[in-house]
Protein backbone atom coordinates (compact mmCIF):
# COMPACT_ATOMS: atom_id res chain seq x y z
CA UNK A 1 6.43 -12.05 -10.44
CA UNK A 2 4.87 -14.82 -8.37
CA UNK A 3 5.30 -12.47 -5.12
CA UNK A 4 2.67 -9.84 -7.08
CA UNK A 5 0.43 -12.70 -8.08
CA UNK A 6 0.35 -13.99 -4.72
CA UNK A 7 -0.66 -10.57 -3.15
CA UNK A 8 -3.35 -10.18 -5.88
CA UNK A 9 -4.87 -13.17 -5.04
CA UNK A 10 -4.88 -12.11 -1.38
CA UNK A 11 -5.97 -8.73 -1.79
CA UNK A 12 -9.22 -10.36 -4.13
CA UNK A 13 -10.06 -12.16 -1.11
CA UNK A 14 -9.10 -9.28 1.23
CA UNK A 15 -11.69 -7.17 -1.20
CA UNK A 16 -14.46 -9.48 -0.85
CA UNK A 17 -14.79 -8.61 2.72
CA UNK A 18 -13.45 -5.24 3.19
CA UNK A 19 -15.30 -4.43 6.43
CA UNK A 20 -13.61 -7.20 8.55
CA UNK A 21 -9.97 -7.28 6.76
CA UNK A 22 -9.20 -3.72 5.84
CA UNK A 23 -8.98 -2.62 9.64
CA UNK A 24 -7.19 -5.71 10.35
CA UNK A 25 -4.58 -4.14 7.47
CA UNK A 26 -4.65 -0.97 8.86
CA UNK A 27 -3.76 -2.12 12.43
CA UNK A 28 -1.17 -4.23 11.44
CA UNK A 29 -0.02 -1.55 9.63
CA UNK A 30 0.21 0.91 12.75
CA UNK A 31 1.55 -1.88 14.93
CA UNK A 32 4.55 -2.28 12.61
CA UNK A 33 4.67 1.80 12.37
CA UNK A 34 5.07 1.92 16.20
CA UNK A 35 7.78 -1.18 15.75
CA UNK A 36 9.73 1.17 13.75
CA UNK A 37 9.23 4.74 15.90
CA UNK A 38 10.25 2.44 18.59
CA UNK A 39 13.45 1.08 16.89
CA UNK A 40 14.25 4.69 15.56
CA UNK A 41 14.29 5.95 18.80
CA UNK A 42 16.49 3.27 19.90
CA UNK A 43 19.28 4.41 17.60
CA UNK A 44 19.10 7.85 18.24
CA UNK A 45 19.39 7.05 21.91
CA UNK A 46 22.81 5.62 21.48
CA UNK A 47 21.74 2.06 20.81
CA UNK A 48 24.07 0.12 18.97
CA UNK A 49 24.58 -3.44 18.16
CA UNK A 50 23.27 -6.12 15.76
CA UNK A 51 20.18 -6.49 17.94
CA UNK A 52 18.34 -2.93 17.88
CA UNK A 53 19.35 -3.08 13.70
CA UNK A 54 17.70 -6.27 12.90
CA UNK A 55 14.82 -4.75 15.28
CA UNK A 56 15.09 -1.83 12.63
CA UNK A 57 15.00 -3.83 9.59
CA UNK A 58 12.87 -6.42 10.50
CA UNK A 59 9.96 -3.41 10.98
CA UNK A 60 11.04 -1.64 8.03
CA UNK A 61 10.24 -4.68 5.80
CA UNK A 62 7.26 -5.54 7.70
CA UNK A 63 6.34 -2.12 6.99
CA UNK A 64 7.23 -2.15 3.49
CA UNK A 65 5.25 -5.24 2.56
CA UNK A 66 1.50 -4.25 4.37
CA UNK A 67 2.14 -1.01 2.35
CA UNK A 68 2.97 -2.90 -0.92
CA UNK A 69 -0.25 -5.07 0.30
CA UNK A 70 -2.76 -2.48 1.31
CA UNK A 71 -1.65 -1.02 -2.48
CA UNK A 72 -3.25 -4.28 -3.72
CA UNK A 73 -5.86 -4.04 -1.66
CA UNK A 74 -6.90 -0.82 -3.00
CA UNK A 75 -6.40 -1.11 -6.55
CA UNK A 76 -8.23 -3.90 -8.43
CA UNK A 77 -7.39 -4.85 -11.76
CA UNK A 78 -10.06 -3.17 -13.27
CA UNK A 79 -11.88 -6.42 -14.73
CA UNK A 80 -15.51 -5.89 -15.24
CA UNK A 81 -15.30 -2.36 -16.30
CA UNK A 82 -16.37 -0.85 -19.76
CA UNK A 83 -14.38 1.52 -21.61
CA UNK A 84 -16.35 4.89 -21.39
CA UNK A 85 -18.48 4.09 -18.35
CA UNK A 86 -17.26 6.90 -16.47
CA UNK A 87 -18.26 10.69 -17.15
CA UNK A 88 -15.72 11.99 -19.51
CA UNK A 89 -14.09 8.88 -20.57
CA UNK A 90 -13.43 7.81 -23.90
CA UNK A 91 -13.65 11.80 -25.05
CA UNK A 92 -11.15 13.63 -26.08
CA UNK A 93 -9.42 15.80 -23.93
CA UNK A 94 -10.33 19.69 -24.32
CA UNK A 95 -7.42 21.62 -25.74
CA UNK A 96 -6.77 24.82 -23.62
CA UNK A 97 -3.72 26.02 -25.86
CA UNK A 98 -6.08 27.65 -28.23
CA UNK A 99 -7.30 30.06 -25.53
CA UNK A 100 -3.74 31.20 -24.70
CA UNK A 101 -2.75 32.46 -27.51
């Protein structure tokens, strides 16, 4: 998907300086959380129309994509890393059945 490439190339960048983006992703993130509280509450009030549900949607998606992007942002594709590198890795997994029965 050139959507997911996209992000990935973002969050790199976004990783390279994770002290001046990451809160800027995190606000963003609870700006568009209030956006949809606020639209929520709306609705229950009674609101109706076209207006207070594009309100809804449009923070929903907002929403949906700095999740989907702060998801990139935390996960890197692992380049760089050696099989076994980490305590553990690259043994077998203990087998607890035997003690059971």
């Amino acid at each position: 998907m050139a959507e997911d490439a996209r992000m990935a190339e973002a969050a790199a960048l976004a990783r390279a300086a994770p002290a001046a983006t990451f809160p800027l992703l995190a606000g963003a993130m609870a700006a568009a959380q209030q956006q949809l509280l606020a639209a929520a509450a709306a609705l229950r009030g009674g609101a109706a129309g076209a207006d207070v549900t594009a309100q809804w949607v449009a923070a929903l998606e907002r929403l949906c994509w700095l999740v989907r992007m702060a998801a990139h942002c935390l996960a890197d594709s692992g380049a760089g890393e050696r099989k076994g590198s980490q305590a553990g890795m690259g043994r077998p997994a203990p087998s607890y059945r035997a003690a059971w029965w």
